[in-house]
PDB file of N, CA and C in Angstrom:
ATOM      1  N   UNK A   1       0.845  -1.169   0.000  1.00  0.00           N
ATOM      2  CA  UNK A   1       0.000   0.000   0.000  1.00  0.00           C
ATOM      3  C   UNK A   1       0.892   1.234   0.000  1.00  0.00           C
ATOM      4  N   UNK A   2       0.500   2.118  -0.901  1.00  0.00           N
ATOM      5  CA  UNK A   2       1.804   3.358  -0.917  1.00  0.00           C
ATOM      6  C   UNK A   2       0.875   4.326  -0.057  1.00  0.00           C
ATOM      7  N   UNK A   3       2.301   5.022   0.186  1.00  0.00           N
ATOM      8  CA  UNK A   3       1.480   6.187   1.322  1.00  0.00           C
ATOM      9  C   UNK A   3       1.031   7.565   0.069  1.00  0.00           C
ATOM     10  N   UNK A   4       0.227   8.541   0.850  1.00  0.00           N
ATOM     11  CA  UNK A   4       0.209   9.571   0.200  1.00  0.00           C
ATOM     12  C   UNK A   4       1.480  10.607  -0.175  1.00  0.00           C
ATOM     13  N   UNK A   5       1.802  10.697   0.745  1.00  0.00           N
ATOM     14  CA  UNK A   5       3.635  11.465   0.279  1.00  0.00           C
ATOM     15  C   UNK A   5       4.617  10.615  -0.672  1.00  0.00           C
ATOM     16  N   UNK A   6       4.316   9.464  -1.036  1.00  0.00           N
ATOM     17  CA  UNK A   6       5.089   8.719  -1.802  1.00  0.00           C
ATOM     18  C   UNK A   6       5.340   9.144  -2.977  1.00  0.00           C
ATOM     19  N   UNK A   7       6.932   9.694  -3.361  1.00  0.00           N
ATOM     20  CA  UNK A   7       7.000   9.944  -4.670  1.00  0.00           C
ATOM     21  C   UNK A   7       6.913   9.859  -6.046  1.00  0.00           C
ATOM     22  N   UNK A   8       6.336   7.981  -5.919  1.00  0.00           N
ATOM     23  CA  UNK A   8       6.000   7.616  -7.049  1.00  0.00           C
ATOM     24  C   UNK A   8       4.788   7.621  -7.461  1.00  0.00           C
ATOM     25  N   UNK A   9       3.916   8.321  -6.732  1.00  0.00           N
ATOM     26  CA  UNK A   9       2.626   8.428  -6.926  1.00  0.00           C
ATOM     27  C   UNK A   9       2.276   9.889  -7.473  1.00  0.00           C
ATOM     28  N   UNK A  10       1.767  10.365  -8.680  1.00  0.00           N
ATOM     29  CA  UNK A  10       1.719  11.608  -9.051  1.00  0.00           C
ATOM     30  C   UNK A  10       0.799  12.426  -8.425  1.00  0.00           C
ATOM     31  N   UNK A  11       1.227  13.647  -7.914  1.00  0.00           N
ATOM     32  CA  UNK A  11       0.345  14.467  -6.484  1.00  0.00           C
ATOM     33  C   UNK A  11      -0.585  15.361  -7.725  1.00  0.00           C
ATOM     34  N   UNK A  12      -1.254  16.056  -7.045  1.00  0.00           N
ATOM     35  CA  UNK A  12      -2.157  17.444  -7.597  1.00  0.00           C
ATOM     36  C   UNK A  12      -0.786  18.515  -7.510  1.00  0.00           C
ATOM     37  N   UNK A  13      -0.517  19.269  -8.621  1.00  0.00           N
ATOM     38  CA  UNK A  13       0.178  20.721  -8.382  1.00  0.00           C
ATOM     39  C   UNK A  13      -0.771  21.729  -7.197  1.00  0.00           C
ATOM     40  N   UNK A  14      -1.964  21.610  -8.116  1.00  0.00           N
ATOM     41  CA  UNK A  14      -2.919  22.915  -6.839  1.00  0.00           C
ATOM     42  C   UNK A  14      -3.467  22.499  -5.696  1.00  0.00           C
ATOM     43  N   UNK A  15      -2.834  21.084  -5.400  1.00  0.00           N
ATOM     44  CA  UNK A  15      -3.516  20.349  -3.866  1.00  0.00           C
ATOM     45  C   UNK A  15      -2.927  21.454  -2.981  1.00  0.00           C
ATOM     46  N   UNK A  16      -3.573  21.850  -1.917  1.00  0.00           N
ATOM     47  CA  UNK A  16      -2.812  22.248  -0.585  1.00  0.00           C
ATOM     48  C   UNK A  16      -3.237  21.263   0.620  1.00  0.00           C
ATOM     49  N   UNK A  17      -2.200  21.450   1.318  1.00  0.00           N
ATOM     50  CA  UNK A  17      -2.111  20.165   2.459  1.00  0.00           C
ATOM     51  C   UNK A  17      -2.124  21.065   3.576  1.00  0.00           C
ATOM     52  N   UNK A  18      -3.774  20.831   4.066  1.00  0.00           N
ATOM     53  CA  UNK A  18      -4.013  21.479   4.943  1.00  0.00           C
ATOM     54  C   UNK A  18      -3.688  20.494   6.429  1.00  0.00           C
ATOM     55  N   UNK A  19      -3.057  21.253   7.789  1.00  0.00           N
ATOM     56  CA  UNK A  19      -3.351  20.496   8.491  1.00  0.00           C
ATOM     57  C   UNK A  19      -4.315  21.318   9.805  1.00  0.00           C
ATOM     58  N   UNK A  20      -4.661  20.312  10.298  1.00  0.00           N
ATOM     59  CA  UNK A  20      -5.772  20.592  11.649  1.00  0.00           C
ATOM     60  C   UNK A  20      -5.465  19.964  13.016  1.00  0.00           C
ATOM     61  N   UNK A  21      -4.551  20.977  13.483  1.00  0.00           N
ATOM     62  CA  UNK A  21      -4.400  20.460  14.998  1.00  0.00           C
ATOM     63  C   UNK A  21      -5.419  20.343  15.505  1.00  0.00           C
ATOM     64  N   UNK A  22      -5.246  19.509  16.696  1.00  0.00           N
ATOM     65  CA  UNK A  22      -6.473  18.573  17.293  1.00  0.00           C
ATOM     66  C   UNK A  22      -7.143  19.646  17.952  1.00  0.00           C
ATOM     67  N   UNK A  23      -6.621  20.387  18.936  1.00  0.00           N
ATOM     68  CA  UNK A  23      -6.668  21.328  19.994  1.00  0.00           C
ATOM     69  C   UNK A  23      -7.741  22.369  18.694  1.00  0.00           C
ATOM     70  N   UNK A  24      -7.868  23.061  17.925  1.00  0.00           N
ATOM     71  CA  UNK A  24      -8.610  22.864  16.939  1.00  0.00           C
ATOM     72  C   UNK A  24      -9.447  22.416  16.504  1.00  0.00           C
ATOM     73  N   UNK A  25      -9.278  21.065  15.693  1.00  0.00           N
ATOM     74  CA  UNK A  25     -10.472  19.988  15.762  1.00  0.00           C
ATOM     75  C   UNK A  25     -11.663  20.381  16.181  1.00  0.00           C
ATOM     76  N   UNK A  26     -11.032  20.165  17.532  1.00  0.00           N
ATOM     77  CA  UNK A  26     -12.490  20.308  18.447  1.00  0.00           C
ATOM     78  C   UNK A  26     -13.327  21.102  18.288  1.00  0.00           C
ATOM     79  N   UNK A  27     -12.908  22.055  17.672  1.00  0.00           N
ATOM     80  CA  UNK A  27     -13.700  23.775  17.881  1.00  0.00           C
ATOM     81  C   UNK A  27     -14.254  24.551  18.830  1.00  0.00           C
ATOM     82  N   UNK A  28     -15.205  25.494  18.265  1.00  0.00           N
ATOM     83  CA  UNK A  28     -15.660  26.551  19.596  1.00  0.00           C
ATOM     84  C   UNK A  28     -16.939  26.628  18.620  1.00  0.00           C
ATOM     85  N   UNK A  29     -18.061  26.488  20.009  1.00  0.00           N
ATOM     86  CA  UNK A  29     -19.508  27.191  20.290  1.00  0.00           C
ATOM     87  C   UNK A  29     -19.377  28.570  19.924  1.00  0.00           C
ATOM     88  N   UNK A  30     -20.282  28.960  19.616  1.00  0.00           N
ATOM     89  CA  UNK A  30     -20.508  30.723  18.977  1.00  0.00           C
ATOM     90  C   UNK A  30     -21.957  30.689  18.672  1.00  0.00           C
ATOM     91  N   UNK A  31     -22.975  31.278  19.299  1.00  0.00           N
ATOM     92  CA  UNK A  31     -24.204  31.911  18.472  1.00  0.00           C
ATOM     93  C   UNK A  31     -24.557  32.948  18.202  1.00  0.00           C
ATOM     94  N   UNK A  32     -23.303  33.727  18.102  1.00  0.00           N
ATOM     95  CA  UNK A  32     -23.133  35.209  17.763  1.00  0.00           C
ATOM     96  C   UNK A  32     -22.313  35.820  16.423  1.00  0.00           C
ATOM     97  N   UNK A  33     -22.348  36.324  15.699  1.00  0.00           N
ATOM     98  CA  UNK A  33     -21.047  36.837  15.032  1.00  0.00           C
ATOM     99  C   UNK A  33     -20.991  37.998  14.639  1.00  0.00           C
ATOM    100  N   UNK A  34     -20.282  39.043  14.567  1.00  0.00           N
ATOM    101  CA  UNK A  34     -20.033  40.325  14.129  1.00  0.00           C
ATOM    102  C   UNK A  34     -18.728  40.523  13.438  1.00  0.00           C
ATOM    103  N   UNK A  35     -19.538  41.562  12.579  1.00  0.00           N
ATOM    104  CA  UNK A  35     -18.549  42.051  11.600  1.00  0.00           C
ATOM    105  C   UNK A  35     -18.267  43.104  11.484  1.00  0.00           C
ATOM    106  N   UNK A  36     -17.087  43.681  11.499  1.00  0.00           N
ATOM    107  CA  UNK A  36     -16.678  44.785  11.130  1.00  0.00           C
ATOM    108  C   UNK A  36     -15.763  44.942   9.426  1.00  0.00           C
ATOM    109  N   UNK A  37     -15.105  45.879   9.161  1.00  0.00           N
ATOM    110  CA  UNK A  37     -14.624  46.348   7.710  1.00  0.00           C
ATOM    111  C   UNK A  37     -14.212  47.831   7.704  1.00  0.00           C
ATOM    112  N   UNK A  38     -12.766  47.636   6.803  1.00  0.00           N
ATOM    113  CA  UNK A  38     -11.811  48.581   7.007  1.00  0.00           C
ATOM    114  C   UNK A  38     -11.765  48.592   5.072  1.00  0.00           C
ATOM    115  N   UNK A  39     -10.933  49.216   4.599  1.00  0.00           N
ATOM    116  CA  UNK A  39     -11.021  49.506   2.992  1.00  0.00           C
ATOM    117  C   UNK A  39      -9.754  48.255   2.916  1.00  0.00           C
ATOM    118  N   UNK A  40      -9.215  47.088   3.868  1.00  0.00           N
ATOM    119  CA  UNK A  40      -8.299  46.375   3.430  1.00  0.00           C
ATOM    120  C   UNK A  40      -8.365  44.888   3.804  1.00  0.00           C
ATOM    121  N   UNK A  41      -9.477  44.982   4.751  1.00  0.00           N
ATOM    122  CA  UNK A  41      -9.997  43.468   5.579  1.00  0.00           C
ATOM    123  C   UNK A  41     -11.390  43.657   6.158  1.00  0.00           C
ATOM    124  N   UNK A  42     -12.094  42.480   6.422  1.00  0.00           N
ATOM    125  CA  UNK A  42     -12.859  41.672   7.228  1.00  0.00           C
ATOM    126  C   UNK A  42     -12.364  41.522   8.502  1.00  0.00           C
ATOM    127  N   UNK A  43     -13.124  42.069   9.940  1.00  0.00           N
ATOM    128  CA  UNK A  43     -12.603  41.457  11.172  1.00  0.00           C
ATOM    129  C   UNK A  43     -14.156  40.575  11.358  1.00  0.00           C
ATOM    130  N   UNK A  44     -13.909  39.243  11.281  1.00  0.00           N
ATOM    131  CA  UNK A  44     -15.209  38.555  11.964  1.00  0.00           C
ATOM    132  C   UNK A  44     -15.391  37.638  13.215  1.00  0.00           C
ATOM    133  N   UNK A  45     -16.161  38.404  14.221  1.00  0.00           N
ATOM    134  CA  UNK A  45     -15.878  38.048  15.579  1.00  0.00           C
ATOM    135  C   UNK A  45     -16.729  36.725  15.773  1.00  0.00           C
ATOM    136  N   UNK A  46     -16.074  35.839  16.310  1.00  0.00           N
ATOM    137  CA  UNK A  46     -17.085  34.582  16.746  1.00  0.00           C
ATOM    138  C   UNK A  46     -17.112  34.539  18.623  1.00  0.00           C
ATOM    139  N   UNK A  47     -18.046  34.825  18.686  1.00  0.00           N
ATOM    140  CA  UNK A  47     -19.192  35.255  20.477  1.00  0.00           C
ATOM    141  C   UNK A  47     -19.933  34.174  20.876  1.00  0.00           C
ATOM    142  N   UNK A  48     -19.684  34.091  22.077  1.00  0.00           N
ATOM    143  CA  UNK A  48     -20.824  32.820  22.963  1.00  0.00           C
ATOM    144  C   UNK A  48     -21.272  33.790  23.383  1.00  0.00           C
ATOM    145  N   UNK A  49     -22.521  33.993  23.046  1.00  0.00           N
ATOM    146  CA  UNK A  49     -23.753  34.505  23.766  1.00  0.00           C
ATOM    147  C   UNK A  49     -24.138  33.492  25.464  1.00  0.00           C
ATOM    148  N   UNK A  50     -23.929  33.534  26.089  1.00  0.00           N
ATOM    149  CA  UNK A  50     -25.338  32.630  27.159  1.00  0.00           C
ATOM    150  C   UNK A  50     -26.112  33.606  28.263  1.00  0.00           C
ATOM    151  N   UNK A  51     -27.535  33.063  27.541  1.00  0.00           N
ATOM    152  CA  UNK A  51     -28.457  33.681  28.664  1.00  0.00           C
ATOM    153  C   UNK A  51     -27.857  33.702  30.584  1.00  0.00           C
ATOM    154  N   UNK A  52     -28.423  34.733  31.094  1.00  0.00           N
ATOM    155  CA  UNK A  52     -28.321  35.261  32.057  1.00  0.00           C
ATOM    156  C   UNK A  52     -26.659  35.940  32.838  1.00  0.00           C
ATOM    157  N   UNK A  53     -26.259  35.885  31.770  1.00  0.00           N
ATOM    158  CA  UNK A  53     -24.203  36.086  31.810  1.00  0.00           C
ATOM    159  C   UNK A  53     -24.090  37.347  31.409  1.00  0.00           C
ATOM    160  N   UNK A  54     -23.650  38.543  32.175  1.00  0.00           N
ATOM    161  CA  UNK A  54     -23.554  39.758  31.548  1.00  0.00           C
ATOM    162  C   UNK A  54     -22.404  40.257  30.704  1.00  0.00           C
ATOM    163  N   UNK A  55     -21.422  39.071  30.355  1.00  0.00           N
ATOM    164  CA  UNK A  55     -20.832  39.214  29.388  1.00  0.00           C
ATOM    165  C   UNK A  55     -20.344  38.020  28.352  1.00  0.00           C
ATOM    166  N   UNK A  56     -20.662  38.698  27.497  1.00  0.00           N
ATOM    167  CA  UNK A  56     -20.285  37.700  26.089  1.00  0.00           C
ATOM    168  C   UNK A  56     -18.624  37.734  26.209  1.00  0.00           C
ATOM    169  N   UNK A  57     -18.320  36.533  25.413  1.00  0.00           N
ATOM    170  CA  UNK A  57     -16.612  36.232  25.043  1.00  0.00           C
ATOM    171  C   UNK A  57     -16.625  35.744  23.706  1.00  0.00           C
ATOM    172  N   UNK A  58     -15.594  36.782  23.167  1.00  0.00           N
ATOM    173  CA  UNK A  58     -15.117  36.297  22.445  1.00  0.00           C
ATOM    174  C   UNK A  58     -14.155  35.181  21.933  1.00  0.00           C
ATOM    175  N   UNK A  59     -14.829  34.123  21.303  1.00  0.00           N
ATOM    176  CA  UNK A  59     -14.136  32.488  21.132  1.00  0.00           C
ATOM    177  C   UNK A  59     -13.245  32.474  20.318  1.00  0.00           C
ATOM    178  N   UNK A  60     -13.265  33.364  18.921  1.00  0.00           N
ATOM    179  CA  UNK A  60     -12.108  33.387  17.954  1.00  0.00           C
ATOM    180  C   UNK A  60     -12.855  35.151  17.058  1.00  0.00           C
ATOM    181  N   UNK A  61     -11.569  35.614  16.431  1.00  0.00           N
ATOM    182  CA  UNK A  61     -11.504  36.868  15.686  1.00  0.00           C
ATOM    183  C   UNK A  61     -10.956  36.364  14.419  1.00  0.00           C
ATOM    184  N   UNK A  62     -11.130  36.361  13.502  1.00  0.00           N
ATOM    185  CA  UNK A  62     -10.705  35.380  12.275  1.00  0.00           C
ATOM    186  C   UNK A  62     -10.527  37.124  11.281  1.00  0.00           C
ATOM    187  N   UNK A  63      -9.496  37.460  10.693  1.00  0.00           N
ATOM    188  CA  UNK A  63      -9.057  38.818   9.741  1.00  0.00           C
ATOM    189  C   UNK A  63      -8.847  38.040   8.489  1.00  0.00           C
ATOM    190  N   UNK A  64     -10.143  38.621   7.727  1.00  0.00           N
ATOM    191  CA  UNK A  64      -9.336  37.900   6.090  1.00  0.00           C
ATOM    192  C   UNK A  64      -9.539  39.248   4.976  1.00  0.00           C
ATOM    193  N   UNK A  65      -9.493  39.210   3.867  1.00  0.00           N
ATOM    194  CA  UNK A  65      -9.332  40.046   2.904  1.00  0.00           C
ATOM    195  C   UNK A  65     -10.475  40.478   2.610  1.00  0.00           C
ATOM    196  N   UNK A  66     -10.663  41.588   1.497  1.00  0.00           N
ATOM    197  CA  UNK A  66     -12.051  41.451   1.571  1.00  0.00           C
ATOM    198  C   UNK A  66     -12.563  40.900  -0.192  1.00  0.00           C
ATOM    199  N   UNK A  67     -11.542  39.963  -0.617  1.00  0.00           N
ATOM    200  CA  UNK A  67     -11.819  38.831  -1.863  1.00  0.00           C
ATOM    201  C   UNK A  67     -11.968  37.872  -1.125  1.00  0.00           C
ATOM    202  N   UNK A  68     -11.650  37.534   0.066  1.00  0.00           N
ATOM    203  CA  UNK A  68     -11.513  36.343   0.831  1.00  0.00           C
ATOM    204  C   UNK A  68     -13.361  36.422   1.697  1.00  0.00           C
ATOM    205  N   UNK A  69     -13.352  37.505   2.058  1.00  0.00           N
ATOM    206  CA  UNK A  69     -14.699  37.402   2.449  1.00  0.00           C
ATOM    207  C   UNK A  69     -16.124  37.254   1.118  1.00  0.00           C
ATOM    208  N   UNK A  70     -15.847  37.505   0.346  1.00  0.00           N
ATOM    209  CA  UNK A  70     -16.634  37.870  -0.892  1.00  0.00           C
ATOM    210  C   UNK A  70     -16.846  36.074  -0.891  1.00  0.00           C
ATOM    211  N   UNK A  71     -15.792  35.252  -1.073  1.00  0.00           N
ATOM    212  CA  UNK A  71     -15.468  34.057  -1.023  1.00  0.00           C
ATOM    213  C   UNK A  71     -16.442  33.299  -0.106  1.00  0.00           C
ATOM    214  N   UNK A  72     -16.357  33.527   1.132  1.00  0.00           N
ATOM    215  CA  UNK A  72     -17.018  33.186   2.456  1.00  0.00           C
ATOM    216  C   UNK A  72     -18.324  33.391   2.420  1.00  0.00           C
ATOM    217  N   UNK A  73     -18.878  34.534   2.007  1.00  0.00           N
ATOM    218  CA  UNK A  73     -20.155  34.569   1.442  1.00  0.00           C
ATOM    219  C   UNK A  73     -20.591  33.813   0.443  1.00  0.00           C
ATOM    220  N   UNK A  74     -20.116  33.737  -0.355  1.00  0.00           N
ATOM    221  CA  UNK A  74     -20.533  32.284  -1.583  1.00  0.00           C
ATOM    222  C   UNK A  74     -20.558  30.997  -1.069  1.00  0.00           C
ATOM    223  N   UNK A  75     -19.796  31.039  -0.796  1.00  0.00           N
ATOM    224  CA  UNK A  75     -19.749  29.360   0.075  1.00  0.00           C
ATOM    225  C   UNK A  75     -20.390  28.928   1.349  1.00  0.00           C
ATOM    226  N   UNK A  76     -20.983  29.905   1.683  1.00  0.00           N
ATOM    227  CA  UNK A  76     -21.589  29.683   3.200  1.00  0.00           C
ATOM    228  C   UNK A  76     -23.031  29.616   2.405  1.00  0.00           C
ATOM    229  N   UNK A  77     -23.465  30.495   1.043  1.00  0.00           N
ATOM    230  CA  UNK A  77     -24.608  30.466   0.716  1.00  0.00           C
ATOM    231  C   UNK A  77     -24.857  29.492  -0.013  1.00  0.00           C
ATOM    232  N   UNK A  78     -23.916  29.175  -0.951  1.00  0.00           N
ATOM    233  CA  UNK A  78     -24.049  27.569  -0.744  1.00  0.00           C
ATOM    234  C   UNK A  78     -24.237  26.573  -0.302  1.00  0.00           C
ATOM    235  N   UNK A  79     -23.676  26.283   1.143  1.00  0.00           N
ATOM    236  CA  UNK A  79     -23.637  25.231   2.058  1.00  0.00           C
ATOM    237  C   UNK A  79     -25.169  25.121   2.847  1.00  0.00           C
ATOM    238  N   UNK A  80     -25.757  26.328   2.738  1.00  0.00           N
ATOM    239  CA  UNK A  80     -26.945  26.738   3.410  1.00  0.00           C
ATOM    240  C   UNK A  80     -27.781  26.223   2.544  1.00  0.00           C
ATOM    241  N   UNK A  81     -27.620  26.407   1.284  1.00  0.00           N
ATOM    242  CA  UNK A  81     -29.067  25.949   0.538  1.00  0.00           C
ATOM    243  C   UNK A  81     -28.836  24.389   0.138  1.00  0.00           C
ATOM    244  N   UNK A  82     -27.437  23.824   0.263  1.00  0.00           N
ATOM    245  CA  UNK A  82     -27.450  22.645   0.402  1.00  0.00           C
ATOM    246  C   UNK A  82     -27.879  21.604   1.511  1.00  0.00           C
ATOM    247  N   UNK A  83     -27.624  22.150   2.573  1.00  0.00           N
ATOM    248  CA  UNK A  83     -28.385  21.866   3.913  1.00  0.00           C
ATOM    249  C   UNK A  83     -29.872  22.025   3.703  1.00  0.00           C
ATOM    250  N   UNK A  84     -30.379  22.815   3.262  1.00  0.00           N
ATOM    251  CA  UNK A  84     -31.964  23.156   3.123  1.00  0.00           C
ATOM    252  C   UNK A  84     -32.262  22.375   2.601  1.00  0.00           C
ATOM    253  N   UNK A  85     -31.397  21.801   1.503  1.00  0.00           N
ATOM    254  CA  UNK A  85     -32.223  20.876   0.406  1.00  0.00           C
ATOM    255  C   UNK A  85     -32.251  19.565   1.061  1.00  0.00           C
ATOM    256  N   UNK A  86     -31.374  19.357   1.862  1.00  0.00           N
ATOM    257  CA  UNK A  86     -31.366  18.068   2.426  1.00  0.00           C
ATOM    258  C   UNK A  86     -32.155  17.709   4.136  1.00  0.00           C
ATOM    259  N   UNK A  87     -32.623  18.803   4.661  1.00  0.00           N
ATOM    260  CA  UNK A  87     -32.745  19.098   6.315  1.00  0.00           C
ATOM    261  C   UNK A  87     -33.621  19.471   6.223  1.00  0.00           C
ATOM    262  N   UNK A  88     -34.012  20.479   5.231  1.00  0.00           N
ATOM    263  CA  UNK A  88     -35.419  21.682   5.252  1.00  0.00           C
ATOM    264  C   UNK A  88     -35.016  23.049   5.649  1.00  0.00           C
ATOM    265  N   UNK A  89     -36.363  23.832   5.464  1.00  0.00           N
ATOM    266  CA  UNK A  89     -35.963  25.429   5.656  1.00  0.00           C
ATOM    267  C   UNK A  89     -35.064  25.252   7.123  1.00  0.00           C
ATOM    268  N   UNK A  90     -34.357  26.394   7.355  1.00  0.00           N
ATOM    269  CA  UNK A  90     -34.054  26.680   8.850  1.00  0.00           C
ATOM    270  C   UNK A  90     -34.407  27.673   8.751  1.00  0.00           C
ATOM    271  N   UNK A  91     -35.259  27.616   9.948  1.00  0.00           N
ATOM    272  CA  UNK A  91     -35.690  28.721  10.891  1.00  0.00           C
ATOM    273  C   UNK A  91     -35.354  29.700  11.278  1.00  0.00           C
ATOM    274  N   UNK A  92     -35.443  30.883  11.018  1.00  0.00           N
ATOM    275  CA  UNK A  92     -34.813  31.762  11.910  1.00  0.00           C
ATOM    276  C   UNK A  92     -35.734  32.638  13.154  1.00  0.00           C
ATOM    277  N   UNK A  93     -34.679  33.287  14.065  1.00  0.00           N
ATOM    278  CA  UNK A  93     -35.453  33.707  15.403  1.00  0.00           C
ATOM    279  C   UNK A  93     -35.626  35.050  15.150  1.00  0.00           C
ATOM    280  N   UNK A  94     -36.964  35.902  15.030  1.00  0.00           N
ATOM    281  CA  UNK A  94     -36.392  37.123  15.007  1.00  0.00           C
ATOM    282  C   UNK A  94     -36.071  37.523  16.265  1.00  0.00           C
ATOM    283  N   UNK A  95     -35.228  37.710  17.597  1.00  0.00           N
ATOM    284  CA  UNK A  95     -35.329  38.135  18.383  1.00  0.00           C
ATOM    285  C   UNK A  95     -33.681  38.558  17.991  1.00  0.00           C
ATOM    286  N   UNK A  96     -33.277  39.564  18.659  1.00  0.00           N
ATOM    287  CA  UNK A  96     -32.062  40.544  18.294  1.00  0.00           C
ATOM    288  C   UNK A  96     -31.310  40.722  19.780  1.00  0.00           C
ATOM    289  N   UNK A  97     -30.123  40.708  19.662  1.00  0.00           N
ATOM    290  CA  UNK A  97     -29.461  41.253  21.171  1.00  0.00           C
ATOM    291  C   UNK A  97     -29.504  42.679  21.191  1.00  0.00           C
ATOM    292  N   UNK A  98     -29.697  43.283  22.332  1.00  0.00           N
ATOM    293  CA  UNK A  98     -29.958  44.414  22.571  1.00  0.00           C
ATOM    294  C   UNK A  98     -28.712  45.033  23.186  1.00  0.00           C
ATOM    295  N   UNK A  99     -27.587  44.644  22.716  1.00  0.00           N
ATOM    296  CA  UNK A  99     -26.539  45.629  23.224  1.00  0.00           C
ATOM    297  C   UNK A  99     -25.752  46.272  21.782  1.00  0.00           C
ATOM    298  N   UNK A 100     -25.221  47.157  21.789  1.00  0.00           N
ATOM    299  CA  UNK A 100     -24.558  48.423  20.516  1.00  0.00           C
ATOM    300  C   UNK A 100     -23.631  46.888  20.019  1.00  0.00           C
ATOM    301  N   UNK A 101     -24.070  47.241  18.384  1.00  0.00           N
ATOM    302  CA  UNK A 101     -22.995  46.507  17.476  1.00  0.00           C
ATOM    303  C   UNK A 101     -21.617  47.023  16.841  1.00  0.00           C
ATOM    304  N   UNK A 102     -21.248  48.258  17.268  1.00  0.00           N
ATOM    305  CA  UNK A 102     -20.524  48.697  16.597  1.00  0.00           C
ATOM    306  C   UNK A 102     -19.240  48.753  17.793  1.00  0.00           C
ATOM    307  N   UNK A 103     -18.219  48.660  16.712  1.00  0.00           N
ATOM    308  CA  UNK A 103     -17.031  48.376  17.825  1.00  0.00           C
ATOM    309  C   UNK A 103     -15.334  48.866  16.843  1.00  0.00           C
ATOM    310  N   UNK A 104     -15.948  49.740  15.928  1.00  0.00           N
ATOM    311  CA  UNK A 104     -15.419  50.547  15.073  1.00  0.00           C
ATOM    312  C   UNK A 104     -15.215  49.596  13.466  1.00  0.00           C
ATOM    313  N   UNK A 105     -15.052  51.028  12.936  1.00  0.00           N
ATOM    314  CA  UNK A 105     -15.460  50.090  11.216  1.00  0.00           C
ATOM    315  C   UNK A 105     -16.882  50.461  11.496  1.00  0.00           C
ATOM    316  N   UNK A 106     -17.186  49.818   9.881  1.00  0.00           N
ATOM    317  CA  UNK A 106     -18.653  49.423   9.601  1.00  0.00           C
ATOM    318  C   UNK A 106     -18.795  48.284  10.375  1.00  0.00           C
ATOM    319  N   UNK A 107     -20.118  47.595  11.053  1.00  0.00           N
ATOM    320  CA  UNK A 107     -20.638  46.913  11.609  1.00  0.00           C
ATOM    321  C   UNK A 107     -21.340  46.031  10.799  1.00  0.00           C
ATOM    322  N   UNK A 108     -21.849  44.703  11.030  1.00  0.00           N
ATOM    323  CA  UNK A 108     -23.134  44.396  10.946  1.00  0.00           C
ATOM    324  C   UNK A 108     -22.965  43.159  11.251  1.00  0.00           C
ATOM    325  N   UNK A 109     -24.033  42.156  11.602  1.00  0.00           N
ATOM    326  CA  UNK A 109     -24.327  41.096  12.151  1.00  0.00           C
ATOM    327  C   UNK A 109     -24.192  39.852  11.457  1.00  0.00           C
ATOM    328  N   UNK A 110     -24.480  38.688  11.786  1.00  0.00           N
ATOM    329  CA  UNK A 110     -24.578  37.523  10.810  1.00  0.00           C
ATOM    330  C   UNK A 110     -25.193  36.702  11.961  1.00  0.00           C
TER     331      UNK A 110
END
């Protein structure tokens, strides 16, 4: 059985070899996210909201481009209507957090 790094096996040129530390892996809870925008990046905040806690934390801040976000939007709207097609509508809540979204930059929610 040859391994994947084996040189006699012809690779992809445009493969990238992503890796995923474990510590990672695991991930982080978030039912929050905010966005801000500068004329050179995306800052998108990922927030654990939990009821009765007077403060939210921030779990991860992820900075990408703003071709890279353009990106993120396609593919998330993708993944969404692929889920739909397979799960059904999802629901949404209208209920809104009631504390200021802005935290400099343009703002807005997700």
């Amino acid at each position: 059985m040859s391994h994947p790094s084996d040189p006699s096996i012809p690779q992809d040129p445009n493969a990238i070899n992503i890796e995923l530390p474990e510590d990672i892996a695991e991930g982080q809870y978030a039912n929050l996210a905010m966005i801000a925008h500068s004329s050179s990046e995306f800052v998108i905040d990922f927030i654990r909201l939990m009821p009765g806690l007077p403060k939210a934390k921030v779990k991860a801040r992820i900075v990408i481009t703003p071709e890279h976000a353009k990106r993120l939007l396609a593919a998330l709207a993708d993944n969404v209507e692929r889920f739909e097609q397979t799960f059904g509508p999802i629901n949404s809540q209208p209920e809104m957090p009631s504390f200021p979204m802005n935290f400099g930059g343009t703002m807005g929610e997700a």
